[in-house]
Protein backbone atom coordinates (compact mmCIF):
# COMPACT_ATOMS: atom_id res chain seq x y z
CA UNK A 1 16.21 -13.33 -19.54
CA UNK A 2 16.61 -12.10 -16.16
CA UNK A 3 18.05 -7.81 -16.37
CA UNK A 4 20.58 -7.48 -13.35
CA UNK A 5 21.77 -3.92 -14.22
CA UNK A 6 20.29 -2.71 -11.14
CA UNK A 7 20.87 -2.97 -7.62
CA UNK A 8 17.75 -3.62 -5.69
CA UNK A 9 17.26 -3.30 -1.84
CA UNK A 10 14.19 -3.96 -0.18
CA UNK A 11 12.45 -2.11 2.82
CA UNK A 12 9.84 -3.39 5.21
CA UNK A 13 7.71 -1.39 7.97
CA UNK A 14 6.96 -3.47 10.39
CA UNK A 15 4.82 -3.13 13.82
CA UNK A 16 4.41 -5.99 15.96
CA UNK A 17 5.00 -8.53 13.17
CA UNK A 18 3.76 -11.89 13.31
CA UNK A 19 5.44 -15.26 11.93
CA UNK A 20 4.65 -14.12 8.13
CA UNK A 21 8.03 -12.08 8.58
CA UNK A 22 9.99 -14.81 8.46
CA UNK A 23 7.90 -16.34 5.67
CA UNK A 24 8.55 -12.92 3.65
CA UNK A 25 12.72 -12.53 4.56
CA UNK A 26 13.40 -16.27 3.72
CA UNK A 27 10.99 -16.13 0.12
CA UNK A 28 12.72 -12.83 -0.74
CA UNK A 29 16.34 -14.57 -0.08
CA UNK A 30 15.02 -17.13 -2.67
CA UNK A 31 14.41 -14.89 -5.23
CA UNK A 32 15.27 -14.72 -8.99
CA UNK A 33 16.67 -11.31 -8.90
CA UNK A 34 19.56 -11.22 -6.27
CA UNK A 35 18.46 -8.54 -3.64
CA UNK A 36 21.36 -6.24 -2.31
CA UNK A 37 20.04 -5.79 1.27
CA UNK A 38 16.96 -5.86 3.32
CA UNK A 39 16.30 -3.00 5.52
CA UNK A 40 13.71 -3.22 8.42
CA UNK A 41 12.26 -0.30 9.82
CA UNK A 42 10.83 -1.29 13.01
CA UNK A 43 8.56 0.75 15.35
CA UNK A 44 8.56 -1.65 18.48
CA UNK A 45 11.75 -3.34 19.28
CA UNK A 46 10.16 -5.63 21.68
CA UNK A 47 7.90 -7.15 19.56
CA UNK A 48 10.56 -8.61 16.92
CA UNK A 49 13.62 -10.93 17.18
CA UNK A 50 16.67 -8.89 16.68
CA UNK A 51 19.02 -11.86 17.24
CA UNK A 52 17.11 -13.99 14.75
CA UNK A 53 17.56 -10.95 12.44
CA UNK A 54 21.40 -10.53 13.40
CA UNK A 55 21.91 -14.12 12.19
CA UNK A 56 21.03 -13.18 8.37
CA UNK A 57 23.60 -12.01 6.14
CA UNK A 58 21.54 -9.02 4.07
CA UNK A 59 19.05 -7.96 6.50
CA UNK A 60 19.38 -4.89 8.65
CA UNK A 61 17.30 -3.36 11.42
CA UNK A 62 17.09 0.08 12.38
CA UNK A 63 13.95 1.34 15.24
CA UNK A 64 11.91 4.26 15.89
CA UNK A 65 9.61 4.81 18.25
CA UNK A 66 5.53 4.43 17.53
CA UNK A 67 5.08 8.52 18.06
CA UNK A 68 7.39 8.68 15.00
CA UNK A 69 5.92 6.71 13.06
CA UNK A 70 3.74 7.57 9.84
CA UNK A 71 2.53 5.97 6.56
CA UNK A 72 5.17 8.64 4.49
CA UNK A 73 8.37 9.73 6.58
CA UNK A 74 8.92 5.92 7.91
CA UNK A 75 8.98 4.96 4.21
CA UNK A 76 11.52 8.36 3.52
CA UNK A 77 13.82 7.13 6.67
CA UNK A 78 14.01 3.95 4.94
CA UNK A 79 15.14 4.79 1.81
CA UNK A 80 18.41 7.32 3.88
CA UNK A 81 20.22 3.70 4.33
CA UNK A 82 20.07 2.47 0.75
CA UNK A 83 22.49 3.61 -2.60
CA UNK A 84 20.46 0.65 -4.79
CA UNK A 85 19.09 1.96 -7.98
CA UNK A 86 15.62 0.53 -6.91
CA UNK A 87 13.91 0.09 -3.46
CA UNK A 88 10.99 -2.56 -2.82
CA UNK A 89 8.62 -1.39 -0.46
CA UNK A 90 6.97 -4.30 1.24
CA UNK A 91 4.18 -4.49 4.19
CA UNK A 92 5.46 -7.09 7.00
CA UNK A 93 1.80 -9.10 6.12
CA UNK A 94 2.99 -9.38 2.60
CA UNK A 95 4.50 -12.66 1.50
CA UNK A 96 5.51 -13.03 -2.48
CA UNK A 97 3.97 -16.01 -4.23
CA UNK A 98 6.54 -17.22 -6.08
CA UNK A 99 10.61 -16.45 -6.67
CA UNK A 100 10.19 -14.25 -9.46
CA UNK A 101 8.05 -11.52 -7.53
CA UNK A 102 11.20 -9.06 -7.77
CA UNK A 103 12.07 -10.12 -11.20
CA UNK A 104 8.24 -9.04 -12.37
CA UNK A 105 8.84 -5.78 -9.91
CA UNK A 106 12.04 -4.85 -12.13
CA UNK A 107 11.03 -5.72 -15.39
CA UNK A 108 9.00 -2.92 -16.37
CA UNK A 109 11.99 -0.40 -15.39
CA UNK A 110 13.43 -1.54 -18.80
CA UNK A 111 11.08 1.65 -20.26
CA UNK A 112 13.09 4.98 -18.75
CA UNK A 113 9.79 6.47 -18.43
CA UNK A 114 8.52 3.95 -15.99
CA UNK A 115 9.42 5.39 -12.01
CA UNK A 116 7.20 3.34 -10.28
CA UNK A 117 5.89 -0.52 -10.09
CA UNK A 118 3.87 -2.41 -8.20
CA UNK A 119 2.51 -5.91 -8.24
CA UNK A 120 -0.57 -7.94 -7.77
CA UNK A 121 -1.81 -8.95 -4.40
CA UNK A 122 -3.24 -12.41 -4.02
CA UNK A 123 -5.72 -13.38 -1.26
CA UNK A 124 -4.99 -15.78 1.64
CA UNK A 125 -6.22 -19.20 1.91
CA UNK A 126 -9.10 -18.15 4.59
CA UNK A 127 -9.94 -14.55 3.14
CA UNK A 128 -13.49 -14.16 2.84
CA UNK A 129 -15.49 -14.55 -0.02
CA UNK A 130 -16.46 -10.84 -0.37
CA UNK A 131 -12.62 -9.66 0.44
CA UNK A 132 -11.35 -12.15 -2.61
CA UNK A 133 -13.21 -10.48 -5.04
CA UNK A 134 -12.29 -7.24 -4.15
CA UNK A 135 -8.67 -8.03 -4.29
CA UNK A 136 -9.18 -9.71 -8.12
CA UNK A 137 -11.09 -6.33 -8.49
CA UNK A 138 -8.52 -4.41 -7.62
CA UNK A 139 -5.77 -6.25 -9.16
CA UNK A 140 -6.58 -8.03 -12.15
CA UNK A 141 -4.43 -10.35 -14.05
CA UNK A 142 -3.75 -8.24 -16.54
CA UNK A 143 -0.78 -5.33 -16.82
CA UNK A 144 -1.61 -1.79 -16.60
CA UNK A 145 0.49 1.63 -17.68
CA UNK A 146 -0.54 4.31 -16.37
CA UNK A 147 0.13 7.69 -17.57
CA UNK A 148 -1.60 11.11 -17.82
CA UNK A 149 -4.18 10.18 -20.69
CA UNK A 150 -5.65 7.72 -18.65
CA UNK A 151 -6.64 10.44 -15.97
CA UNK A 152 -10.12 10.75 -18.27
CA UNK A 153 -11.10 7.14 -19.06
CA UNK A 154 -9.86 5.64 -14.93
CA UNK A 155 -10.33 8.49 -12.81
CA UNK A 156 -8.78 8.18 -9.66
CA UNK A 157 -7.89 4.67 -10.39
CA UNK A 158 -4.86 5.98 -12.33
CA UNK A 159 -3.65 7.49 -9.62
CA UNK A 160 -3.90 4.12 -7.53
CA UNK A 161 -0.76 2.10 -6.31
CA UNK A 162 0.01 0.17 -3.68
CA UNK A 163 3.31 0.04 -1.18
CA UNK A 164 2.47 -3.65 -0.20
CA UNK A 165 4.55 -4.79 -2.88
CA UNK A 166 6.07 -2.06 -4.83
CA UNK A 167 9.30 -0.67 -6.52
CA UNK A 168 10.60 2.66 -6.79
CA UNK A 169 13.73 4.16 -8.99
CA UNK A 170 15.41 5.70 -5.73
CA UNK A 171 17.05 8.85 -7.32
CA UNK A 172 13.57 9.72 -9.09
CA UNK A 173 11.42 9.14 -5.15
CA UNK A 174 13.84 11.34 -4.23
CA UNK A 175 13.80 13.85 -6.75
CA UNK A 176 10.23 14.23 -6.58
CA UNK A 177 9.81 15.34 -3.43
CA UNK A 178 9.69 11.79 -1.45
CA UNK A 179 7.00 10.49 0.19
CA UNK A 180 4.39 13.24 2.26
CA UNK A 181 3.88 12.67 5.73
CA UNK A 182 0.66 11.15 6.19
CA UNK A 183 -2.04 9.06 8.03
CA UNK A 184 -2.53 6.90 4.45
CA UNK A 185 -2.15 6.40 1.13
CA UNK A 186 1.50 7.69 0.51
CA UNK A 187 1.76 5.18 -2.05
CA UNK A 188 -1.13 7.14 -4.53
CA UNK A 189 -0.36 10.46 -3.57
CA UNK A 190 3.78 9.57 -5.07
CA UNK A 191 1.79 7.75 -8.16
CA UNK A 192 -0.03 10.95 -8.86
CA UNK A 193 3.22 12.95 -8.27
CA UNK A 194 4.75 10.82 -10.88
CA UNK A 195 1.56 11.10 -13.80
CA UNK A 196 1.50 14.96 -13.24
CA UNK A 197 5.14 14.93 -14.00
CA UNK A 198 4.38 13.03 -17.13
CA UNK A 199 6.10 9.78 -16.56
CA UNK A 200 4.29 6.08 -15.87
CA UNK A 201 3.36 3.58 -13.29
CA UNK A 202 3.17 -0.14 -13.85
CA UNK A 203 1.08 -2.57 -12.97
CA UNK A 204 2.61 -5.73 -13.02
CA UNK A 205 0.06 -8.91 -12.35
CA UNK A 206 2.86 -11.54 -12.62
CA UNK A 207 4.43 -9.56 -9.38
CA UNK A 208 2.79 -11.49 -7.01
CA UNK A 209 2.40 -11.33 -3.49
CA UNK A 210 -0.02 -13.21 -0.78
CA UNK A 211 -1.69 -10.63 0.80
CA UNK A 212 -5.30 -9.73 1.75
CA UNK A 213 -7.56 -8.63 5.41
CA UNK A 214 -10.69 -10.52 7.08
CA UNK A 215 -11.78 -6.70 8.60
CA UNK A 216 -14.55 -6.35 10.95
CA UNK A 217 -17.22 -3.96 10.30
CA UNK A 218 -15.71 -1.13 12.57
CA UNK A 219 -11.91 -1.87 11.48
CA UNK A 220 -13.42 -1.45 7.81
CA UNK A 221 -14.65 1.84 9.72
CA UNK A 222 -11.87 2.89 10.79
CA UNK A 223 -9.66 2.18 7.65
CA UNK A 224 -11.64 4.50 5.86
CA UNK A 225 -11.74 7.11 7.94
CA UNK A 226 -8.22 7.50 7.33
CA UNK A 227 -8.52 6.98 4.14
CA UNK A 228 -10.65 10.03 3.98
CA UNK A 229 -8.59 12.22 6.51
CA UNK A 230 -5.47 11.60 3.73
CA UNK A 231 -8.33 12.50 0.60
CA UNK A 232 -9.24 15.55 2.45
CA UNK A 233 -5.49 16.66 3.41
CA UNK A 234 -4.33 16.23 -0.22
CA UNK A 235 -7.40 17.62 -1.94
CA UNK A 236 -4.47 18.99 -4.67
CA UNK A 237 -4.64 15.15 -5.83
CA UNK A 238 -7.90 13.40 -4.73
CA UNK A 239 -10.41 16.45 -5.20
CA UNK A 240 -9.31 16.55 -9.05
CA UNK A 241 -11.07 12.91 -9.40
CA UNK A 242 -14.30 11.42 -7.69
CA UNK A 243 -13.35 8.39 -5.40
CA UNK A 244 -17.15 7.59 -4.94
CA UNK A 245 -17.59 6.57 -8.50
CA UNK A 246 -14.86 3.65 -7.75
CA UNK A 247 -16.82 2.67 -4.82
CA UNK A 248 -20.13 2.40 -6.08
CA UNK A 249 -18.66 0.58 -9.26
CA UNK A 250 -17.19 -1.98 -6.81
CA UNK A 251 -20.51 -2.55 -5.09
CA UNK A 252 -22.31 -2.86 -8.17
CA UNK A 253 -20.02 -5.62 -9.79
CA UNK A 254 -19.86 -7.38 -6.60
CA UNK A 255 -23.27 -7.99 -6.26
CA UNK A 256 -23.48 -9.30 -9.69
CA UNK A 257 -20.40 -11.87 -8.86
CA UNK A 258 -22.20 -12.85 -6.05
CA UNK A 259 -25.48 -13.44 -8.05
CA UNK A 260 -23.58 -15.09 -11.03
CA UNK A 261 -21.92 -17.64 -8.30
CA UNK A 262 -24.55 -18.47 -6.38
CA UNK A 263 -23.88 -16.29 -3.07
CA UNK A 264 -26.55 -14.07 -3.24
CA UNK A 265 -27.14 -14.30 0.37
CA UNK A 266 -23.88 -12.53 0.66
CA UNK A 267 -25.42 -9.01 -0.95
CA UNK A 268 -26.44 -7.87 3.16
CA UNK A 269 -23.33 -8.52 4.23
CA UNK A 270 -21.65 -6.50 1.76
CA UNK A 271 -24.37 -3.96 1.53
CA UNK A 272 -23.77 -3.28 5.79
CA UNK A 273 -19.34 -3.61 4.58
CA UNK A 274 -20.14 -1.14 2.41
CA UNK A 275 -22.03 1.34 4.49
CA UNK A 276 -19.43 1.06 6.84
CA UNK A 277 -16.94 1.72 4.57
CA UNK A 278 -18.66 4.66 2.97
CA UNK A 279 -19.55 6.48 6.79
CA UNK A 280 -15.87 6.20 7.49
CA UNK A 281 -14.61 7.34 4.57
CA UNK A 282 -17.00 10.34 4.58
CA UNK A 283 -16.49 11.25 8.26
CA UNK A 284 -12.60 11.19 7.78
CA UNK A 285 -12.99 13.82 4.77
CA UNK A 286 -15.28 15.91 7.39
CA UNK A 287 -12.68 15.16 10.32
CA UNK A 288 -11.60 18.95 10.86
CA UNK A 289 -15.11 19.57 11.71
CA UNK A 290 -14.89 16.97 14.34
CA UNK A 291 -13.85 17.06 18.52
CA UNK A 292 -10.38 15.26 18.83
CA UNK A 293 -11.76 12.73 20.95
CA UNK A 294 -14.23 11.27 18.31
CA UNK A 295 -11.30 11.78 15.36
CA UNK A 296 -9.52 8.92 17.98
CA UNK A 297 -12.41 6.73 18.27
CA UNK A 298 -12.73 6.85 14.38
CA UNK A 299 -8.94 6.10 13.28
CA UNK A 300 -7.20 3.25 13.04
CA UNK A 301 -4.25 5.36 13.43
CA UNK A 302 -3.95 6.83 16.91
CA UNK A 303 -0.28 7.78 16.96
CA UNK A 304 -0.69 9.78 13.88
CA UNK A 305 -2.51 11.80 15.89
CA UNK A 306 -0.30 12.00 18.89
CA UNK A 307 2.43 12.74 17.12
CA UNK A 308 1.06 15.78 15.28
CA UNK A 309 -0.67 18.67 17.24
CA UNK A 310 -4.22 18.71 16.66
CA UNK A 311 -3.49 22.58 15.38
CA UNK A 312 -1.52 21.28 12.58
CA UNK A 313 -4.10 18.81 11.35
CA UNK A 314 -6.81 21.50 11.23
């Protein structure tokens, strides 16, 4: 039976959304678990139909500009216009799967110990073969605690969460510090803030949410270049565990998918994916030892680095 006891708003970045958004705000109005409100955080007021959005009874809109944008503080600013006991984060590319998505989200908040949740993500109808199995890789159809004792046994898996589809006990976010402000992976860096404070994440498989990337070679690049840049600025959390170990399990069990279905002639193809991905990723952890003008060729991120002087990133 569905648990009402708490009130749940929802928050969604968005930058130059496409028609999913509309896909996402009408499937979250046709939810399970009645959502109090729907807050939009939008970095480019141009790009997004404010009348459409003025025409729906529990969304709101609030802007900032791009240079104030970031993967953490947006996320904070959010969470200033909501009192609910729980906030959703959502990406604007995110639409749930079914209309118990929130329901699943909740559930696990049942356990006092729980402060954070966050569901499975389900690739799209065209997502590529390679991409599909890293999502089922990533999330598997199976529910996960994590808590400190898993730190040994999952690395820097335990750590892992993602803000695509996610939910948050608001008083605890806050009480922990909030988000950090940074280029990427705010989401794991608050999941680690929670197991060192000796309380759980959840994952919850039956939160589901359509959701998954077709990246070129270079945008795979550039992702983790920022993905190393946030490693190598929170070294408290990421240099405690080895990331690489994650990454060369994933290549090694792809490959054997691919040979066990047939698609062997995919291995180059995700040999070259994953060179790209592991030059990024190792350039962004070196990036203070790079000029500024080849940091902004390498991230995917170029306002981060406007909006910050290049003294404070060093």
């Amino acid at each position: 039976m569905q648990d009402n006891r708490y009130i749940v708003d929802v928050i969604i970045p968005t930058y130059k959304p496409d028609e999913r958004i509309w896909k996402l705000l009408e499937r979250l109005e046709k939810q399970t678990y009645v959502i109090n409100k729907i807050i939009i955080i939008n970095t480019d007021e141009s790009c997004i139909d404010t009348a459409r959005i003025a025409e729906m009874e529990k969304v709101e809109i609030h802007h900032i500009r791009l240079d104030e944008f970031d993967h953490g503080t947006s996320r904070n600013y959010g969470i200033t216009f909501s009192n609910a006991d729980i906030v959703v984060f959502m990406t604007q590319d995110a639409v749930p799967e079914n209309k118990y998505m929130i329901e699943e989200l909740i559930r696990p908040f049942g356990d006092e110990e729980v402060y954070v949740t966050y569901g499975r993500q389900i690739p799209m109808q065209h997502c590529t073969y390679i991409e599909a199995y890293t999502r089922q890789f990533n999330y598997p159809d199976t529910d996960i605690v994590k808590t400190k004792e898993n730190i040994k046994s999952m690395g820097i898996k335990t750590y892992f969460s993602s803000d695509v589809c996610a939910a948050y006990r608001r008083e605890r976010q806050i009480e922990l510090g909030g988000f950090p402000r940074t280029i990427f992976n705010e989401d794991s860096i608050f999941a680690a803030k929670v197991i060192q404070a000796g309380k759980k994440v959840y994952y919850t498989s039956k939160a589901c949410v359509i959701h998954s990337h077709n990246y070129t070679y270079i945008q795979q690049f550039n992702r983790n270049f920022d993905i190393g840049v946030s490693h190598k600025d929170f070294e408290e959390v990421f240099g405690t565990v080895k990331s690489e170990d994650e990454g060369i399990k994933l290549v090694k069990q792809t490959a054997k998918y691919l040979i066990g279905k047939g698609k062997w002639y995919l291995i180059p193809d995700m040999l070259i994916r994953s060179g790209f991905k592991f030059i990024g990723y190792v350039m962004g952890k070196q990036y203070r030892h790079l000029p500024k003008k080849m940091v902004l060729r390498c991230t995917s991120t170029k306002q981060y680095w406007a909006k910050n002087s290049w003294k404070e990133t060093r």
